[in-house]
N, C-alpha and C. Protein backbone atom coordinates (compact mmCIF):
# COMPACT_ATOMS: atom_id res chain seq x y z
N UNK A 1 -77.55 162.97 -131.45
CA UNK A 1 -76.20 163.17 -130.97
C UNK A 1 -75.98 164.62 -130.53
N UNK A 2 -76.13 165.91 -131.29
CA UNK A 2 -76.32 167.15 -130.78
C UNK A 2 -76.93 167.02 -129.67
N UNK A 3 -77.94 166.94 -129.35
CA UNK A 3 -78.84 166.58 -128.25
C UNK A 3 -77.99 166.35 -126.37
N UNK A 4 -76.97 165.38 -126.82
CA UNK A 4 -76.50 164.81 -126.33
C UNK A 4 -75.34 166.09 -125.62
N UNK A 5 -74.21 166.25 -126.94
CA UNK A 5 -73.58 167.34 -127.06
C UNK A 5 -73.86 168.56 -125.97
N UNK A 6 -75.22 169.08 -126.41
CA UNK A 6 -75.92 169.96 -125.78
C UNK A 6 -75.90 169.99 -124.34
N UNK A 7 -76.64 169.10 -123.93
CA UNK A 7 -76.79 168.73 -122.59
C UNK A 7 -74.83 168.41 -121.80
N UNK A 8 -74.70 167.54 -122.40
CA UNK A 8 -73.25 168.05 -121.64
C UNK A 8 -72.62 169.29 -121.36
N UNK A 9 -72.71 170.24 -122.79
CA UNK A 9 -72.21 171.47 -122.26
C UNK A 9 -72.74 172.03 -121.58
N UNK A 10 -73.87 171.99 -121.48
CA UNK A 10 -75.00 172.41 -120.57
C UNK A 10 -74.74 172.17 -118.97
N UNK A 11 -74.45 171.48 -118.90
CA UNK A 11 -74.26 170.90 -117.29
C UNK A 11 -72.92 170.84 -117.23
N UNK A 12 -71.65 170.94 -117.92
CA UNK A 12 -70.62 171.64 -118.01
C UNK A 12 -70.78 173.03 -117.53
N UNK A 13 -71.18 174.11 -118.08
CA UNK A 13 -71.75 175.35 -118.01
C UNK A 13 -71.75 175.74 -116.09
N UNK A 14 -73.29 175.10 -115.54
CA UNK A 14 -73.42 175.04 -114.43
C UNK A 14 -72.15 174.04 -113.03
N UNK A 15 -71.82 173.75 -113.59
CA UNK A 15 -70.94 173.16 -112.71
C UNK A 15 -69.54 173.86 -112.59
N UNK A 16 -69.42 174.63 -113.74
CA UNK A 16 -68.33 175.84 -114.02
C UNK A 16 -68.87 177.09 -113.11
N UNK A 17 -70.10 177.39 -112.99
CA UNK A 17 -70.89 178.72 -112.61
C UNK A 17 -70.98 178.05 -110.74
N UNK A 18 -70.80 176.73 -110.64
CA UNK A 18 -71.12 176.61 -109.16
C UNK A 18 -69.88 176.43 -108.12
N UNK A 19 -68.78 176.66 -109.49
CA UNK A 19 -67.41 175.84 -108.28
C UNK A 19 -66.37 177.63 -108.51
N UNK A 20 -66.79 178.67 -108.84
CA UNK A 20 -66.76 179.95 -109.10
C UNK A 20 -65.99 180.06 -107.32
N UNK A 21 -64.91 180.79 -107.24
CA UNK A 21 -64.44 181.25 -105.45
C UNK A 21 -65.01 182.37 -105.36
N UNK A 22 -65.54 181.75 -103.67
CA UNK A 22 -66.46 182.67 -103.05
C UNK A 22 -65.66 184.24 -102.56
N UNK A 23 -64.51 184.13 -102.83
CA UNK A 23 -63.60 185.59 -102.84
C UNK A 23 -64.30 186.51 -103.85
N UNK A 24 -64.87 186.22 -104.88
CA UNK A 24 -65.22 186.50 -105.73
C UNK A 24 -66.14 187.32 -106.03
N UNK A 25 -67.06 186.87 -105.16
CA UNK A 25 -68.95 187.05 -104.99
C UNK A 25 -68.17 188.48 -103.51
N UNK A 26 -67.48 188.76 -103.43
CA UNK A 26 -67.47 189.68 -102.31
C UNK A 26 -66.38 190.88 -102.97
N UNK A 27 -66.11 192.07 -102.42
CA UNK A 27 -65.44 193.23 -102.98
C UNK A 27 -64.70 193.36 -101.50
N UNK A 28 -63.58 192.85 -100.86
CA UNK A 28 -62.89 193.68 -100.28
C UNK A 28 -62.74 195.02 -100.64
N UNK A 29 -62.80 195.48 -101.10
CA UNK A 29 -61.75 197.26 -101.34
C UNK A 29 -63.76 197.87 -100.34
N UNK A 30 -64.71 197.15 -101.14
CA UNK A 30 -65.77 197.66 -100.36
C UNK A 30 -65.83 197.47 -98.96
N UNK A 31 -65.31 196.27 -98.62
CA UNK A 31 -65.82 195.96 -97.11
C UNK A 31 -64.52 196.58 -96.18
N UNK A 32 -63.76 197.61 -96.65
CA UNK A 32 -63.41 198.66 -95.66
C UNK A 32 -64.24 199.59 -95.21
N UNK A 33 -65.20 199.78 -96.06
CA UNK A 33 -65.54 200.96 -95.15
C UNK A 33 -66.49 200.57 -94.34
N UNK A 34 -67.14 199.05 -94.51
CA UNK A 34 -68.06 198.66 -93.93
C UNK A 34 -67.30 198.60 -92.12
N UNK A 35 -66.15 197.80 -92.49
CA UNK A 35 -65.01 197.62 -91.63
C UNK A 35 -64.57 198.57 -90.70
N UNK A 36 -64.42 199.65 -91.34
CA UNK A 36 -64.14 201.42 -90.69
C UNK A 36 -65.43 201.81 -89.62
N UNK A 37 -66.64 201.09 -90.36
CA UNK A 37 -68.10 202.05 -89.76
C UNK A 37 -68.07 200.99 -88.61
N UNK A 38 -67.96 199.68 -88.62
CA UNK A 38 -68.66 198.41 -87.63
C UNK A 38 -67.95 197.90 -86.84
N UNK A 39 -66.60 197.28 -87.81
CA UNK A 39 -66.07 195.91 -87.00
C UNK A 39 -64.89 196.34 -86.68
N UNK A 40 -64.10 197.69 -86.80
CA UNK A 40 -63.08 198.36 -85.84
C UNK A 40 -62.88 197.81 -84.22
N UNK A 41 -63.73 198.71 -84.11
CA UNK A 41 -64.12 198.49 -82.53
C UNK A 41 -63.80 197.06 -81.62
N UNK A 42 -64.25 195.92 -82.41
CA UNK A 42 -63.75 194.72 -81.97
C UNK A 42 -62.34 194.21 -82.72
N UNK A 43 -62.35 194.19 -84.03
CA UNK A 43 -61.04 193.30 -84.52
C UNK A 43 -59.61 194.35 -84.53
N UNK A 44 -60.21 195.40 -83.90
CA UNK A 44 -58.63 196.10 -84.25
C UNK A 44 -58.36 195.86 -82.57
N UNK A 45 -58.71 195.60 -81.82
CA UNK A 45 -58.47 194.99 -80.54
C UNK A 45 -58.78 194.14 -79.63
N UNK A 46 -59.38 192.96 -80.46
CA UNK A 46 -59.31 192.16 -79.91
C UNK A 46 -60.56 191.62 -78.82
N UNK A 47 -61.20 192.65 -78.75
CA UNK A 47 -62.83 192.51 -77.79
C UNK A 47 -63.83 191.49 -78.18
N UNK A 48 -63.80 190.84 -76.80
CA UNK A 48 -64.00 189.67 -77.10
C UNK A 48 -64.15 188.33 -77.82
N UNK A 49 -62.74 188.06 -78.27
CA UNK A 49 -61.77 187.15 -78.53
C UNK A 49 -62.22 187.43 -80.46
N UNK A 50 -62.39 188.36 -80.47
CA UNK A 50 -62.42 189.08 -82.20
C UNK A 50 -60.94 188.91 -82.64
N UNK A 51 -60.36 187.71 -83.68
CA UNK A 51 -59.19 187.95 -84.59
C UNK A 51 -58.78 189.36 -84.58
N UNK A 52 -58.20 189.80 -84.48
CA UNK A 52 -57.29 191.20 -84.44
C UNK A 52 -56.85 190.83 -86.05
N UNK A 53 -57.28 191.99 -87.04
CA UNK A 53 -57.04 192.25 -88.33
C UNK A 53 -55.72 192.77 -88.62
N UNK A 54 -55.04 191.81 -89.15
CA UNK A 54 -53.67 192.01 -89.61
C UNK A 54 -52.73 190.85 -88.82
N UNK A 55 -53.24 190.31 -88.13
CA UNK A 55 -52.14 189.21 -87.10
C UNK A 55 -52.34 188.07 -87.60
N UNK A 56 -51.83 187.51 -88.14
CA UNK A 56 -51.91 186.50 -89.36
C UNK A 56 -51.79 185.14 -87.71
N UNK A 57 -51.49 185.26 -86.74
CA UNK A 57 -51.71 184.00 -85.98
C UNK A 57 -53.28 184.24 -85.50
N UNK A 58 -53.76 185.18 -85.80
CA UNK A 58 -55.18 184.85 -84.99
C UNK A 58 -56.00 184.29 -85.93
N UNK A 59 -55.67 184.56 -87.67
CA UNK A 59 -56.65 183.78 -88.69
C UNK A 59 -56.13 182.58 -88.96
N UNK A 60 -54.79 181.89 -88.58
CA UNK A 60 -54.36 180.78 -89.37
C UNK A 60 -55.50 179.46 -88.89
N UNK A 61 -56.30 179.76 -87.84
CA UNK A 61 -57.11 178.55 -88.29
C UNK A 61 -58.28 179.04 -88.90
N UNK A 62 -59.00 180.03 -89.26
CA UNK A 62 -59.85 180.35 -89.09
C UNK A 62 -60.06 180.33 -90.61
N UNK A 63 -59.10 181.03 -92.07
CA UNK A 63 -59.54 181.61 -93.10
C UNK A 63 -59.15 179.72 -93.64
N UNK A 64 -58.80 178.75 -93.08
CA UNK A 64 -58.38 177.32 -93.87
C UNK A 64 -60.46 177.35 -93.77
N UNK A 65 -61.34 177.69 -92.82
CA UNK A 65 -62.54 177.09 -92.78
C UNK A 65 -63.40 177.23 -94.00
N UNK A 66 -62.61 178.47 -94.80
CA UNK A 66 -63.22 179.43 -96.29
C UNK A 66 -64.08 180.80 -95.85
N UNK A 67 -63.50 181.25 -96.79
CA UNK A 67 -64.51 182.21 -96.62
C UNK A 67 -65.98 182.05 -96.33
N UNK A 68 -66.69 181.91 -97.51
CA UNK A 68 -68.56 181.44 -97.16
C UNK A 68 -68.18 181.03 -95.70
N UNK A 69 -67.85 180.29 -95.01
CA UNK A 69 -68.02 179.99 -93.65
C UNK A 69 -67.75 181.39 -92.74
N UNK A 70 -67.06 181.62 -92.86
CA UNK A 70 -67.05 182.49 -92.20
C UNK A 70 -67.56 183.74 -92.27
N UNK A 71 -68.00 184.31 -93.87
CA UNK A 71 -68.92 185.26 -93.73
C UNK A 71 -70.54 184.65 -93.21
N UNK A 72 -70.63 183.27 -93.04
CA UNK A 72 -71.94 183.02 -92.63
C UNK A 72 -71.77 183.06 -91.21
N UNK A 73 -70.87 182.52 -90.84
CA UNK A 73 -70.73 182.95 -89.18
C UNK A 73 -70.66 184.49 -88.46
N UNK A 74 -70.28 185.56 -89.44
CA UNK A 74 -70.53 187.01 -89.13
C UNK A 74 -72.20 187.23 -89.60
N UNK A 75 -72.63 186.88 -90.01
CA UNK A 75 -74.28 186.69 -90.23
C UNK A 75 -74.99 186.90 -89.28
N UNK A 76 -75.35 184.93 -88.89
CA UNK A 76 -75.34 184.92 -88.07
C UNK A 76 -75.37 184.82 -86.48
N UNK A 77 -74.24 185.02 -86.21
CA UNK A 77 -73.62 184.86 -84.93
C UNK A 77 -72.81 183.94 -84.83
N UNK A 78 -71.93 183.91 -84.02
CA UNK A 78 -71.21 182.48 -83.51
C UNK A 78 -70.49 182.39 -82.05
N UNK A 79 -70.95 181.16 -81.16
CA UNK A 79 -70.07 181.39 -80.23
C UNK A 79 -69.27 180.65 -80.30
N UNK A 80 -68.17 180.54 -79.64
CA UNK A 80 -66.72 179.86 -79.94
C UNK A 80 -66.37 179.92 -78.30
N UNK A 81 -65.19 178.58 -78.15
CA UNK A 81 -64.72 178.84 -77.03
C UNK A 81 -63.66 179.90 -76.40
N UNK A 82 -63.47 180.31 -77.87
CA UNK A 82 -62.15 181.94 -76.92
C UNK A 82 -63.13 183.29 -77.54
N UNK A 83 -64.63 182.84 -77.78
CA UNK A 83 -64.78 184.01 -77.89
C UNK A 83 -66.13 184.22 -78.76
N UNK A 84 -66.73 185.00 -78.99
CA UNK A 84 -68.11 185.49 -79.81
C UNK A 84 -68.20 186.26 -80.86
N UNK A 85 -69.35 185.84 -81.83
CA UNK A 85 -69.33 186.76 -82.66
C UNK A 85 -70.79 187.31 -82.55
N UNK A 86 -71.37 188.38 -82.41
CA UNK A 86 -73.19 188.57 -82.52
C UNK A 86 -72.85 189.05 -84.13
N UNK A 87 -74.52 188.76 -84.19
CA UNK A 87 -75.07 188.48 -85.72
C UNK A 87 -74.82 189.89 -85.95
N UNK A 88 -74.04 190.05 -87.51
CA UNK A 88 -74.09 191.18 -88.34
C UNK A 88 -72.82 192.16 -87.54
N UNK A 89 -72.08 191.38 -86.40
CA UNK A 89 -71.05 192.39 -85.67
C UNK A 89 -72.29 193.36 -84.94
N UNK A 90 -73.58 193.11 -84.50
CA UNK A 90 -74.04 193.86 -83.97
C UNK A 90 -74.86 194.88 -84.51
N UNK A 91 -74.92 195.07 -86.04
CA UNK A 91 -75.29 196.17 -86.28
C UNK A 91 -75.84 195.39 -87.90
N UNK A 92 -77.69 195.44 -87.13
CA UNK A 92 -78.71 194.58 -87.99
C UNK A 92 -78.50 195.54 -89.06
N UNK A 93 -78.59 196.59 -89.33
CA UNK A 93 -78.23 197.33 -90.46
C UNK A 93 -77.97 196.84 -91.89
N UNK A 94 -76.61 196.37 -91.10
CA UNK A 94 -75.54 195.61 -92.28
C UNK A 94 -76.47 194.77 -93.47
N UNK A 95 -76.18 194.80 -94.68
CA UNK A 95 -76.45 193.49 -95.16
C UNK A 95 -75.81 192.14 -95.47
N UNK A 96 -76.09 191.40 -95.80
CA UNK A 96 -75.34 190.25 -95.93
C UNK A 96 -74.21 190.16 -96.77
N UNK A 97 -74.24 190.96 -97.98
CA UNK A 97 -73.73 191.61 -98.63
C UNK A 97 -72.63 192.32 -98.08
N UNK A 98 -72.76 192.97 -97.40
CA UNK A 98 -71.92 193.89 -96.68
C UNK A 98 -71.16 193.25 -95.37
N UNK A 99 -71.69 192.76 -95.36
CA UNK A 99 -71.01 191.46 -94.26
C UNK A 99 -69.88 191.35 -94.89
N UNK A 100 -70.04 190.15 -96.28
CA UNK A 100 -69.56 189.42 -96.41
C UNK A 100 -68.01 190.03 -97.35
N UNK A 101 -68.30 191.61 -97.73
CA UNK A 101 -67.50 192.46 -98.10
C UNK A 101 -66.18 193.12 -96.75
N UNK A 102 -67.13 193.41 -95.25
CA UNK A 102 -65.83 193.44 -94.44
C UNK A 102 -65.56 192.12 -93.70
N UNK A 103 -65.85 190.90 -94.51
CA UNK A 103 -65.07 189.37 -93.94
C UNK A 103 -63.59 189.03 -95.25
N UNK A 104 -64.07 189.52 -96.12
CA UNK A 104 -63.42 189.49 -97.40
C UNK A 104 -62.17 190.71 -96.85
N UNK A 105 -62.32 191.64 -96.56
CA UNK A 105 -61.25 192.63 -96.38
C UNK A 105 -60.26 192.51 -95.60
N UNK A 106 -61.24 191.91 -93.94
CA UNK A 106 -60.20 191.32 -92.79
C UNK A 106 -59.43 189.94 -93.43
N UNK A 107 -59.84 189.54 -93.93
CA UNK A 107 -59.38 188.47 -94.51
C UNK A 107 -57.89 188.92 -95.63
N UNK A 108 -57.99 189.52 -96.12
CA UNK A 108 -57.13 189.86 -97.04
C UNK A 108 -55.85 190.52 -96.47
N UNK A 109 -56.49 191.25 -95.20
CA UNK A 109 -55.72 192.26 -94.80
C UNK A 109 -54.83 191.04 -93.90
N UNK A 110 -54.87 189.90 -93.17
CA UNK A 110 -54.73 188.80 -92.23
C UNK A 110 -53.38 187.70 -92.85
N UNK A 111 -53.47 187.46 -93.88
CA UNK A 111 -52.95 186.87 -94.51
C UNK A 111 -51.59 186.57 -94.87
């Protein structure tokens, strides 16, 4: 019966550790400066059809898709019909990590 016990909490455990929000796994306050160094240039105006950060009508469809989606689409790449994203905002540098820190920030800041 322990046995039993066990294994439930057990796979309790992981199913707690897998449904965790992906807001989470990322540091906005970090992905400003990533934001400051990279993705200025396009989302603070709009170049080529880049959400403009802070205009809550350019994310309302976009942040319902979740985050993970959309930091995988700044990864990488995406084309869209009003517009493009190149992989990493352009700048292979970045890590995924760091990606997914200034998707988390525009995001926050959008809202």
């Amino acid at each position: 019966m322990s046995r039993i016990i066990s294994a439930v909490a057990g796979a309790m455990l992981v199913i707690s550790l897998g449904s965790v929000d992906a807001k989470a796994a990322y540091n906005a306050a970090a992905g400003k400066t990533v934001y400051d160094a990279s993705c200025v240039a396009c989302h603070a105006s709009g170049i080529m059809g880049a959400p403009k950060v802070g205009l809550k009508t350019a994310w309302t469809s976009r942040i319902p898709q979740g985050l993970e989606t959309m930091v995988q689409k700044s990864i990488k790449g995406y084309q869209g019909t009003k517009g493009m994203m190149p992989a990493k905002g352009g700048n292979a540098k970045l890590t995924n990590a760091e990606v997914g820190n200034a998707v988390a920030y525009m995001v926050e800041q959008s809202k």
